[in-house]
PDB file of N, CA and C in Angstrom:
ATOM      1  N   UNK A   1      87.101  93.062 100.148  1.00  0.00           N
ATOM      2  CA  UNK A   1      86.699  93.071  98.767  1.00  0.00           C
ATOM      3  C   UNK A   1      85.671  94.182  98.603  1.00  0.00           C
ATOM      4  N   UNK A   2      85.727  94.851  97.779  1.00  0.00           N
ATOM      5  CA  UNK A   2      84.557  96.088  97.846  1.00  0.00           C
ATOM      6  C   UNK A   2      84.235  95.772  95.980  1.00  0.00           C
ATOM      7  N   UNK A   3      83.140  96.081  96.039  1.00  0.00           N
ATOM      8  CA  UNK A   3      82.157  96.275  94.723  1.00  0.00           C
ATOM      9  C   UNK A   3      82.312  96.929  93.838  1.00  0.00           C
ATOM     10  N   UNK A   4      82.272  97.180  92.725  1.00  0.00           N
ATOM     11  CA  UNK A   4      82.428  98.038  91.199  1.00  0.00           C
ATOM     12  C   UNK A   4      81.817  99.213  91.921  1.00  0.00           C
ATOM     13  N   UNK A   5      82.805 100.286  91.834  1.00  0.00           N
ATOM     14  CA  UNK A   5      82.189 101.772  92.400  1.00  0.00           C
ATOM     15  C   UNK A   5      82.626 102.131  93.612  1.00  0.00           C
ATOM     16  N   UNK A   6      83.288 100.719  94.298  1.00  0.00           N
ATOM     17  CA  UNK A   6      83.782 100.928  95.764  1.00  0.00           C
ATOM     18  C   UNK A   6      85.040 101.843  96.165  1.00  0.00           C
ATOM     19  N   UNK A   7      85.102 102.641  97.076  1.00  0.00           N
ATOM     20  CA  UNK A   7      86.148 103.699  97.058  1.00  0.00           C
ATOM     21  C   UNK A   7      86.897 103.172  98.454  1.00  0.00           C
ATOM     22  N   UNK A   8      88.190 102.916  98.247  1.00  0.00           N
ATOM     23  CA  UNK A   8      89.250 102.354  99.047  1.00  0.00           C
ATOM     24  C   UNK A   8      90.032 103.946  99.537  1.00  0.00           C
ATOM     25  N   UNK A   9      90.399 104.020 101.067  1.00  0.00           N
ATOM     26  CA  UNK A   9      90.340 105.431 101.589  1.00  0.00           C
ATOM     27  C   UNK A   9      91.449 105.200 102.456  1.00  0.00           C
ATOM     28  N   UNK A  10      92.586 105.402 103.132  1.00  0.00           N
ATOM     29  CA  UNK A  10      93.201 104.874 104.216  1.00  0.00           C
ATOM     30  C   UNK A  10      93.884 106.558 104.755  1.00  0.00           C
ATOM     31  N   UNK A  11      94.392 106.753 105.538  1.00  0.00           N
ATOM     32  CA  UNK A  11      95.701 107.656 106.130  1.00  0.00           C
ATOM     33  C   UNK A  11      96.861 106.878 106.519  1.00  0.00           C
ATOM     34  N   UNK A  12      97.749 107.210 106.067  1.00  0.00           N
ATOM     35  CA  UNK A  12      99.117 105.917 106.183  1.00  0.00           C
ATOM     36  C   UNK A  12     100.516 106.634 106.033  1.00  0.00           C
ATOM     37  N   UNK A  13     101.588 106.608 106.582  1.00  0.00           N
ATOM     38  CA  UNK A  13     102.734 107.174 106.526  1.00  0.00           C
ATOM     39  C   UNK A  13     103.209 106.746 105.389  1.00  0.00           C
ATOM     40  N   UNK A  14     103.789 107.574 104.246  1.00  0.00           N
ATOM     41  CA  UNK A  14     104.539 107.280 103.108  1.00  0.00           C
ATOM     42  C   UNK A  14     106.127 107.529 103.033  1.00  0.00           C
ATOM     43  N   UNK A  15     106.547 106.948 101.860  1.00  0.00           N
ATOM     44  CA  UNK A  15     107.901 107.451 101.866  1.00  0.00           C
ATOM     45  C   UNK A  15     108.237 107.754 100.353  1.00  0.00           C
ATOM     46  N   UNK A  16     108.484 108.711  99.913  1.00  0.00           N
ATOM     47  CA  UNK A  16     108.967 109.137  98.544  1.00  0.00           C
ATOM     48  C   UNK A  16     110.623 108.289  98.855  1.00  0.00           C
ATOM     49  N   UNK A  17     110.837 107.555  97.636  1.00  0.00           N
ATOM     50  CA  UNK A  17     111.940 106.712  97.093  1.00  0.00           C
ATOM     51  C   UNK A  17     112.793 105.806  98.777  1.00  0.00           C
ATOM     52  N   UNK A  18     113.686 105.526  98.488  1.00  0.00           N
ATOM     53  CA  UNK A  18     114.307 104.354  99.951  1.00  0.00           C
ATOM     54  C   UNK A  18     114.265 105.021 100.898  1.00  0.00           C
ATOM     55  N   UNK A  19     114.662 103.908 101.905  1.00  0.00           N
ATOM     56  CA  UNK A  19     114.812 104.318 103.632  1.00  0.00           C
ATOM     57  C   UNK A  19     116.250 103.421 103.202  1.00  0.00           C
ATOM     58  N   UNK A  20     116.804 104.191 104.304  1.00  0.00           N
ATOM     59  CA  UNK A  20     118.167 103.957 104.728  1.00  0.00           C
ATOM     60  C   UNK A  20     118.019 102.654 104.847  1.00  0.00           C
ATOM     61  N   UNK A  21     119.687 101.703 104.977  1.00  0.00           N
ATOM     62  CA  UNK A  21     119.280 100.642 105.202  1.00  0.00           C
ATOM     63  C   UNK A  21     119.575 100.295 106.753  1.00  0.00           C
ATOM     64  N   UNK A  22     120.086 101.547 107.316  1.00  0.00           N
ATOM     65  CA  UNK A  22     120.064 101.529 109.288  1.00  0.00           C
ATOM     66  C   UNK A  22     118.680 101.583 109.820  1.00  0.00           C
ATOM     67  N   UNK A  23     118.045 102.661 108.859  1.00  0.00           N
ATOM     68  CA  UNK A  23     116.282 102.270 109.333  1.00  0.00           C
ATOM     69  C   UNK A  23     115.679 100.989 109.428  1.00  0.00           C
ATOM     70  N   UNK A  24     116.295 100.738 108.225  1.00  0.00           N
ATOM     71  CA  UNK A  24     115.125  99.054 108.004  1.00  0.00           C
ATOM     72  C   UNK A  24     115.706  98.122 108.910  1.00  0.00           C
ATOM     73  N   UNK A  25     116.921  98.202 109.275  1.00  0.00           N
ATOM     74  CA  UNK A  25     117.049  96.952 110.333  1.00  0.00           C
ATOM     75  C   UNK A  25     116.703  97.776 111.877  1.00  0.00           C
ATOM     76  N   UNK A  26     116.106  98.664 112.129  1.00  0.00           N
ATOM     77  CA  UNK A  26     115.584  99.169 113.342  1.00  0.00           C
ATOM     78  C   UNK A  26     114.618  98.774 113.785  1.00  0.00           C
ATOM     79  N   UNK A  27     114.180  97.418 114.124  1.00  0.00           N
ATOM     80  CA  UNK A  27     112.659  96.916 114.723  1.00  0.00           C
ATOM     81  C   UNK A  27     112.427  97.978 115.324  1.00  0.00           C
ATOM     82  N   UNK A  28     112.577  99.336 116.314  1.00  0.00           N
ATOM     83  CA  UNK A  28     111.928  99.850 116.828  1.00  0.00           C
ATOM     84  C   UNK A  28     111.310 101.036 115.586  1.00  0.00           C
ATOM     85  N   UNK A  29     112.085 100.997 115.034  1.00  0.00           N
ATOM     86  CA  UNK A  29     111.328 101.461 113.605  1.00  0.00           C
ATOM     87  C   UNK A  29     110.401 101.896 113.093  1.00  0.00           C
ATOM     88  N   UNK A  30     110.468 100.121 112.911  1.00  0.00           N
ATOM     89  CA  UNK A  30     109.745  99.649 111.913  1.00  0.00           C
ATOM     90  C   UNK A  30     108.612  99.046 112.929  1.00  0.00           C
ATOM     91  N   UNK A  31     108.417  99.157 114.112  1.00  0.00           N
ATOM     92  CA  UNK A  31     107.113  99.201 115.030  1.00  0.00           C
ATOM     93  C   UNK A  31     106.842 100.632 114.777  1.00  0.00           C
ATOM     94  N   UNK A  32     107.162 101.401 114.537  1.00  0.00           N
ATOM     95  CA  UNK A  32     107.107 102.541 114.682  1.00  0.00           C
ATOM     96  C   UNK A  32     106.177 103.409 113.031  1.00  0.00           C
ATOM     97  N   UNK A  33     106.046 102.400 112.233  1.00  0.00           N
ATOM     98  CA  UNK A  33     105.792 102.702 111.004  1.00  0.00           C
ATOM     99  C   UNK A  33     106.923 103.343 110.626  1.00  0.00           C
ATOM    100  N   UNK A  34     108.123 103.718 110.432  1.00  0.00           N
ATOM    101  CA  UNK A  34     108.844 104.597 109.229  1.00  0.00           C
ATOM    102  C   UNK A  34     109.906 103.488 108.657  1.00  0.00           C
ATOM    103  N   UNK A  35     110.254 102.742 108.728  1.00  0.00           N
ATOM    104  CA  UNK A  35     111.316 101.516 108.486  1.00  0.00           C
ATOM    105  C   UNK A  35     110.154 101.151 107.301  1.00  0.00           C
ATOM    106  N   UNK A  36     109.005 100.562 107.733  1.00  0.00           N
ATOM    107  CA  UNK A  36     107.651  99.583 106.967  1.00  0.00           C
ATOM    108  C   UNK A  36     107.206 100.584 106.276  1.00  0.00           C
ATOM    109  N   UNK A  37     107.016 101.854 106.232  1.00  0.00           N
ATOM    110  CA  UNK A  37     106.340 102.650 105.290  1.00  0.00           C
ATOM    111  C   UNK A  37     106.582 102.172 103.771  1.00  0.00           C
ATOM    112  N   UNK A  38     105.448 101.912 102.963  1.00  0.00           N
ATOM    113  CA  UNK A  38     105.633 101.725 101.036  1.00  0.00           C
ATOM    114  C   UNK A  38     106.036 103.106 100.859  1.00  0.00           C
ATOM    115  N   UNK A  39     106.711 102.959 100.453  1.00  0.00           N
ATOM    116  CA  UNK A  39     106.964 104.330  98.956  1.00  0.00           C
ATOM    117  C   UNK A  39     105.697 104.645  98.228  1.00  0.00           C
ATOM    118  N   UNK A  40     105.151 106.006  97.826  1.00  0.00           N
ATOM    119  CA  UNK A  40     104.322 106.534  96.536  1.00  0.00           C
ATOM    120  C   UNK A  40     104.228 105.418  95.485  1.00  0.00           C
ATOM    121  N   UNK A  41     105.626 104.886  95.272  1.00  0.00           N
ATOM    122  CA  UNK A  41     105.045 104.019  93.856  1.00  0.00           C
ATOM    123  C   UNK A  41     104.375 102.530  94.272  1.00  0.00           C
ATOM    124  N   UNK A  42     105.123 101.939  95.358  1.00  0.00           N
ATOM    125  CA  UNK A  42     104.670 101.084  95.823  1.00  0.00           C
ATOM    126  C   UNK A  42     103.215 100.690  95.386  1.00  0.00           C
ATOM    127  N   UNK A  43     102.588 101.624  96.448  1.00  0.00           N
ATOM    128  CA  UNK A  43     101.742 102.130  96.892  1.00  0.00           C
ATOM    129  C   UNK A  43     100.024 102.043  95.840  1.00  0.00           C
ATOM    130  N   UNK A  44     100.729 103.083  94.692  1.00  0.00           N
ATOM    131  CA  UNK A  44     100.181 103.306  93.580  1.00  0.00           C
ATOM    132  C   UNK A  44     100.074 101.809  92.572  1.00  0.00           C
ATOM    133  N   UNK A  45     101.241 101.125  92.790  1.00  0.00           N
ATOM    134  CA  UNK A  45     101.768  99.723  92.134  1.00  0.00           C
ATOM    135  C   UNK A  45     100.317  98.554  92.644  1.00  0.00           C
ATOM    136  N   UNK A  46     100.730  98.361  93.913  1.00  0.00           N
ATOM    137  CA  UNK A  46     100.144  97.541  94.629  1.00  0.00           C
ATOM    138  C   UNK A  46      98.384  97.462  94.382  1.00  0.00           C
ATOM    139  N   UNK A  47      97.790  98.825  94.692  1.00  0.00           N
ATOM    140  CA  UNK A  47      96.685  98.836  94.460  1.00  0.00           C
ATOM    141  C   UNK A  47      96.006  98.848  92.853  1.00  0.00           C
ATOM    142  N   UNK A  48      97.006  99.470  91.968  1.00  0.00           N
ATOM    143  CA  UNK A  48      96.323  99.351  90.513  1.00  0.00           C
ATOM    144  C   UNK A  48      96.533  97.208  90.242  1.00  0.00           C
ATOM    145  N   UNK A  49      97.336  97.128  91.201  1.00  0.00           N
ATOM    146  CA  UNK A  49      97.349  95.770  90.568  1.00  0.00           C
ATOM    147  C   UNK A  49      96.152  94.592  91.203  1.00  0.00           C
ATOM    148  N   UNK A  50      95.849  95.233  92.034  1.00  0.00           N
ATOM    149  CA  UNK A  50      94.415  94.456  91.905  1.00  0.00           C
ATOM    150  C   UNK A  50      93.288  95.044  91.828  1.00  0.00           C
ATOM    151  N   UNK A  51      93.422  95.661  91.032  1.00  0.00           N
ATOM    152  CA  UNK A  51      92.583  96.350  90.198  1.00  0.00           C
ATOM    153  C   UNK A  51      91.770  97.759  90.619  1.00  0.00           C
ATOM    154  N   UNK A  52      92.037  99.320  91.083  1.00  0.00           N
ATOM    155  CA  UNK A  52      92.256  99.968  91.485  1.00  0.00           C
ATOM    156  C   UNK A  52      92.168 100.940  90.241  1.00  0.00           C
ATOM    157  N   UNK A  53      91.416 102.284  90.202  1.00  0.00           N
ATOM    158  CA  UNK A  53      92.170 102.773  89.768  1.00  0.00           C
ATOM    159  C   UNK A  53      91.720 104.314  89.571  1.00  0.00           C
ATOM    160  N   UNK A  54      92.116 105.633  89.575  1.00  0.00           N
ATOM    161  CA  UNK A  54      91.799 106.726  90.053  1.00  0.00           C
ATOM    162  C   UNK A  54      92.867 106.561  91.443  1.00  0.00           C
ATOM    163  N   UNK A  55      93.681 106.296  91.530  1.00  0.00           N
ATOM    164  CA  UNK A  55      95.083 105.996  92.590  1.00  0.00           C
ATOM    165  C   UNK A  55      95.553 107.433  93.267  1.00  0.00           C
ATOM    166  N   UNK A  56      95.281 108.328  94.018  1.00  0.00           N
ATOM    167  CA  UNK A  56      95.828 109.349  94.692  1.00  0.00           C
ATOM    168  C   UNK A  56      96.538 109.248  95.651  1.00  0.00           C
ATOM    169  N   UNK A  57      97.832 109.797  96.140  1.00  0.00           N
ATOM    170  CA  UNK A  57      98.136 110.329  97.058  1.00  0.00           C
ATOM    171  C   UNK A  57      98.058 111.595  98.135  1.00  0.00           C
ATOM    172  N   UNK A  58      97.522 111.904  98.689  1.00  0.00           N
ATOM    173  CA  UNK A  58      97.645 113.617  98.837  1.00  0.00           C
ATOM    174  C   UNK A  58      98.305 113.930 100.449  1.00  0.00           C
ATOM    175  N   UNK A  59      99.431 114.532 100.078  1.00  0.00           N
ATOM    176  CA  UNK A  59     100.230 114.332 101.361  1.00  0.00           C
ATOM    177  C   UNK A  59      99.413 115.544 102.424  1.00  0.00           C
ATOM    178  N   UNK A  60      99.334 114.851 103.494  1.00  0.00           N
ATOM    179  CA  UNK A  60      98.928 116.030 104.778  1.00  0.00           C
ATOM    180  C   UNK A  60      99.932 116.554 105.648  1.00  0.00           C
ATOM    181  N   UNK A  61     101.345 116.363 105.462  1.00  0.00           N
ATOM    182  CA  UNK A  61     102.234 116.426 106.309  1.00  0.00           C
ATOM    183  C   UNK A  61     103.661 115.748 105.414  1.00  0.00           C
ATOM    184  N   UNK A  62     104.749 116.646 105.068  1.00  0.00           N
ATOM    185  CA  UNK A  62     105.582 116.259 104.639  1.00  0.00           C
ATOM    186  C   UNK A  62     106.935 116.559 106.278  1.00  0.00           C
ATOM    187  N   UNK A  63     107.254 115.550 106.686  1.00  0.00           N
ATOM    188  CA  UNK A  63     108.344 115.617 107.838  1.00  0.00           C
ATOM    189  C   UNK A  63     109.833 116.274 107.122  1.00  0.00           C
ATOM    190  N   UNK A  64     110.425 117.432 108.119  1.00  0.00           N
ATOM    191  CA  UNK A  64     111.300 117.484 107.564  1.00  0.00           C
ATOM    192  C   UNK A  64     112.615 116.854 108.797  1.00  0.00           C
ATOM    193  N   UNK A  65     114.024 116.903 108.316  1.00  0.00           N
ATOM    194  CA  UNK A  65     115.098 116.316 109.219  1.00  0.00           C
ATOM    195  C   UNK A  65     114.645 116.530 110.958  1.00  0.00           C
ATOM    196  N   UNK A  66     114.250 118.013 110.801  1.00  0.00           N
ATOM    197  CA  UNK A  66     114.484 118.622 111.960  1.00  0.00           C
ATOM    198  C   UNK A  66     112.878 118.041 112.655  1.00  0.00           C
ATOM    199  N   UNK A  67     111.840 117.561 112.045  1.00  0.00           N
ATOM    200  CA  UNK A  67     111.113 117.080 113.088  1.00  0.00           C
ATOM    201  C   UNK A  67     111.272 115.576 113.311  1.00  0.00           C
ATOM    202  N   UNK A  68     111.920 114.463 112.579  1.00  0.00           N
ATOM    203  CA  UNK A  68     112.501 113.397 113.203  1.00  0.00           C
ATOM    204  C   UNK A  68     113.988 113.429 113.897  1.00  0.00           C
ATOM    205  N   UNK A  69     114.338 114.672 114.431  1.00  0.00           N
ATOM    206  CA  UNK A  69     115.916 115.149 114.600  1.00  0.00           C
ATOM    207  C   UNK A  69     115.526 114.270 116.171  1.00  0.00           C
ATOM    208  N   UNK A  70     115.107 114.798 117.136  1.00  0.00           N
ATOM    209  CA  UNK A  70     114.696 113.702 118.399  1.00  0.00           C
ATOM    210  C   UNK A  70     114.735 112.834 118.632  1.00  0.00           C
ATOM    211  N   UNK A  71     113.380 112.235 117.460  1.00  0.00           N
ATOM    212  CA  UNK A  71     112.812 110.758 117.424  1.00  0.00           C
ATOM    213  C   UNK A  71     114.436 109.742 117.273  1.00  0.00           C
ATOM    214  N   UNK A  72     114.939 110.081 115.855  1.00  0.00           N
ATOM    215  CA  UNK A  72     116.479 109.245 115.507  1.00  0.00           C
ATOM    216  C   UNK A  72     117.032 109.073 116.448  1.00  0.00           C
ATOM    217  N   UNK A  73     117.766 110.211 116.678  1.00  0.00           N
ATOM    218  CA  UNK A  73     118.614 110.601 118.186  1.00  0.00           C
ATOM    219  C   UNK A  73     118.272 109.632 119.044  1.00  0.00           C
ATOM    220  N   UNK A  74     117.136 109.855 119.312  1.00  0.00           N
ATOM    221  CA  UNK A  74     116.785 108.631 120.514  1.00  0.00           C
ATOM    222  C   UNK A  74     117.274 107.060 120.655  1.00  0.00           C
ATOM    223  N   UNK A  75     117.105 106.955 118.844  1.00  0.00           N
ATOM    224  CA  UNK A  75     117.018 105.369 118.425  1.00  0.00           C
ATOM    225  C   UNK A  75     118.945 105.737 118.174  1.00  0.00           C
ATOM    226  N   UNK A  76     119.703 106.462 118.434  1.00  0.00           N
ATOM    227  CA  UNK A  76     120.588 106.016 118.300  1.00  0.00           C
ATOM    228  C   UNK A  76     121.335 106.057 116.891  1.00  0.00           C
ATOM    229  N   UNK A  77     120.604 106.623 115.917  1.00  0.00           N
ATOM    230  CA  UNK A  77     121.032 106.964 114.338  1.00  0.00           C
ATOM    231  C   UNK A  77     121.745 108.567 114.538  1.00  0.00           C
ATOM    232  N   UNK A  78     122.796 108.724 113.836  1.00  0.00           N
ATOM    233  CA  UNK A  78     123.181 109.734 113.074  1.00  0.00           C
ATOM    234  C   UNK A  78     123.035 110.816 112.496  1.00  0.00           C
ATOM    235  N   UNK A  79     121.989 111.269 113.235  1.00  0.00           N
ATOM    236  CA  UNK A  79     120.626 112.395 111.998  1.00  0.00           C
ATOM    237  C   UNK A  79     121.750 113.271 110.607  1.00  0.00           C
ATOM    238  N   UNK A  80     122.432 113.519 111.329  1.00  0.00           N
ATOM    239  CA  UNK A  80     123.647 114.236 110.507  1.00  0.00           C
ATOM    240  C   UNK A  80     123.661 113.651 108.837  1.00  0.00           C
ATOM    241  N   UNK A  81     124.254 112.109 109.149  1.00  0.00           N
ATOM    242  CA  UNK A  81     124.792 111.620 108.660  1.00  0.00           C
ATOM    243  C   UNK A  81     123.265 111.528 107.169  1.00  0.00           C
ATOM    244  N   UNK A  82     122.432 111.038 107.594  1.00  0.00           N
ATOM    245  CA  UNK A  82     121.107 111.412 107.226  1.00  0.00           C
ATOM    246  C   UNK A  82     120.305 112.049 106.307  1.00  0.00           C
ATOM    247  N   UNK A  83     120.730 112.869 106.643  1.00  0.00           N
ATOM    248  CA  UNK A  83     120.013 114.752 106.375  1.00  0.00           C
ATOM    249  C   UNK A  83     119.721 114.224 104.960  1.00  0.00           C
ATOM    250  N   UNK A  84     120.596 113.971 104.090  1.00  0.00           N
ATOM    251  CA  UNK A  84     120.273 113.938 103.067  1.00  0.00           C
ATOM    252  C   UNK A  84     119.055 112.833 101.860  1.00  0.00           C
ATOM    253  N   UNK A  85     119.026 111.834 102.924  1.00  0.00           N
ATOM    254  CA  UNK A  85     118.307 110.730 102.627  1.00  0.00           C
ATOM    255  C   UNK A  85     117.206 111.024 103.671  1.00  0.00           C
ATOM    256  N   UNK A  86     116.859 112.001 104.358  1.00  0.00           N
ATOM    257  CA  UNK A  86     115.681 111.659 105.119  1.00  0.00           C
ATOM    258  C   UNK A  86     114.784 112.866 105.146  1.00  0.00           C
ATOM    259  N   UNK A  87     115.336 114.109 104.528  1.00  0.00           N
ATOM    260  CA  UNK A  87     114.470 115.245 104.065  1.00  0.00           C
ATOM    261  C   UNK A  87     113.615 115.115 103.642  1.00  0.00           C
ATOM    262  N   UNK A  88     112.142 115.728 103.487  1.00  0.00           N
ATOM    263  CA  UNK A  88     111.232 115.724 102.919  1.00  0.00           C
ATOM    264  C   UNK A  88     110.483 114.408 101.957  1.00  0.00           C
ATOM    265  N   UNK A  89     111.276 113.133 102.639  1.00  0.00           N
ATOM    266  CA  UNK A  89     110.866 111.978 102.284  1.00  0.00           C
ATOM    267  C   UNK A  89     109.553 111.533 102.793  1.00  0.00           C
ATOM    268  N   UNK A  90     109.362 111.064 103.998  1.00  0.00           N
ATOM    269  CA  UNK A  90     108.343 111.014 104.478  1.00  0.00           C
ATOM    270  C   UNK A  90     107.175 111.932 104.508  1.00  0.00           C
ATOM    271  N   UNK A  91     105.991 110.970 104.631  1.00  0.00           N
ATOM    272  CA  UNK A  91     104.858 112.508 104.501  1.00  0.00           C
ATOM    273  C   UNK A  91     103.809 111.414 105.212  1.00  0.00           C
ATOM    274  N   UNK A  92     102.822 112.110 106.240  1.00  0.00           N
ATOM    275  CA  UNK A  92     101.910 111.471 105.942  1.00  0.00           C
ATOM    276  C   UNK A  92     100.977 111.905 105.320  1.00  0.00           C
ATOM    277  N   UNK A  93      99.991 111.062 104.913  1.00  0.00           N
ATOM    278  CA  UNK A  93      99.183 111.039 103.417  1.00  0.00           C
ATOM    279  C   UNK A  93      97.447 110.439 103.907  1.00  0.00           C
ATOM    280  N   UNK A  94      96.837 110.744 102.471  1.00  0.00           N
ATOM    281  CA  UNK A  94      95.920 110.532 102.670  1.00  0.00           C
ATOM    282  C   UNK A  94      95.708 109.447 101.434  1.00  0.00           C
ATOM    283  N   UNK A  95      95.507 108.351 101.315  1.00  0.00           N
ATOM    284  CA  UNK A  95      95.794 107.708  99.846  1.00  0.00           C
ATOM    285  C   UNK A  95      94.019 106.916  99.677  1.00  0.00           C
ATOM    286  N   UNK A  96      93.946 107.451  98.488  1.00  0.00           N
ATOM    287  CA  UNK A  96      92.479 106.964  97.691  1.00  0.00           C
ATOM    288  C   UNK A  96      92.523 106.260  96.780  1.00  0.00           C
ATOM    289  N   UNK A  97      91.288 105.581  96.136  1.00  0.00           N
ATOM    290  CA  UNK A  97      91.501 105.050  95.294  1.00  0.00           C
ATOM    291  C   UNK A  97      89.965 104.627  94.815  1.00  0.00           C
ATOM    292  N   UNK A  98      89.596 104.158  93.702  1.00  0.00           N
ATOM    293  CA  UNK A  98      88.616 103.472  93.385  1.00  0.00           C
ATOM    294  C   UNK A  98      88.407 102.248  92.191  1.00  0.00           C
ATOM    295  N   UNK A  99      86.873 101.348  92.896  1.00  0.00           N
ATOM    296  CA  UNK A  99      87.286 100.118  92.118  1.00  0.00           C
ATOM    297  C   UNK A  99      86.423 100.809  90.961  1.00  0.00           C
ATOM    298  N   UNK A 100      87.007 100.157  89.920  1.00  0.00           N
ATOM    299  CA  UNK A 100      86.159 100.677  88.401  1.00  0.00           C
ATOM    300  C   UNK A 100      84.496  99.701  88.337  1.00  0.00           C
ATOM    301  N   UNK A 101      83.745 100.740  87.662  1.00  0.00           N
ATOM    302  CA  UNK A 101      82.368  99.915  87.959  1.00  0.00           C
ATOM    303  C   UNK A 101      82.505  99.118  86.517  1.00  0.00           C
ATOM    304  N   UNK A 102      82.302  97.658  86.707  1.00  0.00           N
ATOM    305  CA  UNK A 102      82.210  96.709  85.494  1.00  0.00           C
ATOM    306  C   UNK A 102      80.988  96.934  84.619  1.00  0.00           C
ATOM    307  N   UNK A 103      80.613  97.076  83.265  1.00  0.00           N
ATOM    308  CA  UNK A 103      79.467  97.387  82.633  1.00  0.00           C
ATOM    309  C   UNK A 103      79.052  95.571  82.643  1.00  0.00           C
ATOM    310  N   UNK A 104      78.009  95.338  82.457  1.00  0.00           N
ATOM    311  CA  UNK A 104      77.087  93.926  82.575  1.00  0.00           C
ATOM    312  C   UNK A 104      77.442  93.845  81.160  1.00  0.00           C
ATOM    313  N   UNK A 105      77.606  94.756  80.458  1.00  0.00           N
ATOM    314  CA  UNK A 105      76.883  94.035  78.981  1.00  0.00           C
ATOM    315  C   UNK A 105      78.568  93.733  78.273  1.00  0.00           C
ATOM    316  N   UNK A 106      78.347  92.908  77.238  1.00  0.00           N
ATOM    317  CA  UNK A 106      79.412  92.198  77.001  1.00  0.00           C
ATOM    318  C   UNK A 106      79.143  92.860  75.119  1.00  0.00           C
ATOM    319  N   UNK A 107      78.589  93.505  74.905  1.00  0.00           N
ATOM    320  CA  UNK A 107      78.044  93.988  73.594  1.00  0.00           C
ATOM    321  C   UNK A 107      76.897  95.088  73.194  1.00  0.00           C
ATOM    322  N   UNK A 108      76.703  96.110  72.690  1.00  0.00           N
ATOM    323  CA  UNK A 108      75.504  97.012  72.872  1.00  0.00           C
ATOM    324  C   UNK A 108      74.812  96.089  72.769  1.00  0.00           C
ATOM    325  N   UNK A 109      74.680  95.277  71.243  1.00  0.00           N
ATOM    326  CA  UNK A 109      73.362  94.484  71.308  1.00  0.00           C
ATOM    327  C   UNK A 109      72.790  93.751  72.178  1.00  0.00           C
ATOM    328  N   UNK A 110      73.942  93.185  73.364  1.00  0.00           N
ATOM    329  CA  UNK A 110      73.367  92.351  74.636  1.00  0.00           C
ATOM    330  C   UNK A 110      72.017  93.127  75.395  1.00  0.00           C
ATOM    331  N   UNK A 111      72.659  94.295  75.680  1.00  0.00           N
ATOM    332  CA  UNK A 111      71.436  95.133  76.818  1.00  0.00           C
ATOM    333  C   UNK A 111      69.823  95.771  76.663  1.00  0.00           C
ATOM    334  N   UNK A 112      69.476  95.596  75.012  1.00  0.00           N
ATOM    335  CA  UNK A 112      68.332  95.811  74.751  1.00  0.00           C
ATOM    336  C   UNK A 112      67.492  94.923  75.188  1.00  0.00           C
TER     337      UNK A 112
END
C-alpha cells in the first residue's frame, strides 16, 4: 500500500497484444516469464484500477524473432511458424506509475 504521492516503479517483461496459445501452455515458459507476461494494456488497466495514475510504460528492450530464435528452438516451438506473432512483441520495460495525492479538504471553506 503506498501513500498519496507514492510512486510505484517495477522492471518487468511486457507483451504488446497475445501470446500464442503454444506459449501459454509451455510451463517452461511461463517459468520463464514470456507465457505470464501482461500486455501494455493489462498492465496500464490493472494499476489505474486501484487507483494509479500517471501510468507509463517505457520499453528498454524491444526482442526481436531472431533474439528468441534459440530460446523457442530449444523449447521445441516452430519459430518459423511464429515470426509473425512474436516480432517486436515483447519488450522489456520499465513501468511507473503514481498514487494521486488526496486533498484533506472536502470544500475551500473547510481549510481556513
Amino acid at each position: 500500500m503506498l501513500r498519496p504521492g507514492g510512486r510505484f516503479a517495477v522492471a518487468d517483461v511486457v507483451v504488446r497484444g497475445d501470446v500464442p496459445a503454444e506459449m501459454k501452455k509451455s510451463l517452461e515458459l511461463w517459468v520463464g516469464c514470456i507465457a505470464g507476461a501482461l500486455t501494455d494494456y493489462d498492465y496500464v488497466a490493472k494499476l489505474a484500477k486501484v487507483g494509479f495514475d500517471s501510468i507509463a510504460i517505457e520499453p528498454t528492450r524491444v526482442y526481436s524473432i531472431e533474439d528468441a530464435r534459440t530460446f523457442l528452438i530449444g523449447h521445441g516451438l516452430d519459430v518459423d511458424a511464429f515470426t509473425s506473432e512474436i516480432e517486436g512483441k515483447f519488450m522489456s520495460a520499465f513501468i511507473r506509475a503514481l498514487k494521486p495525492v488526496v486533498s484533506p479538504c472536502c470544500a475551500p471553506s473547510c481549510c481556513s
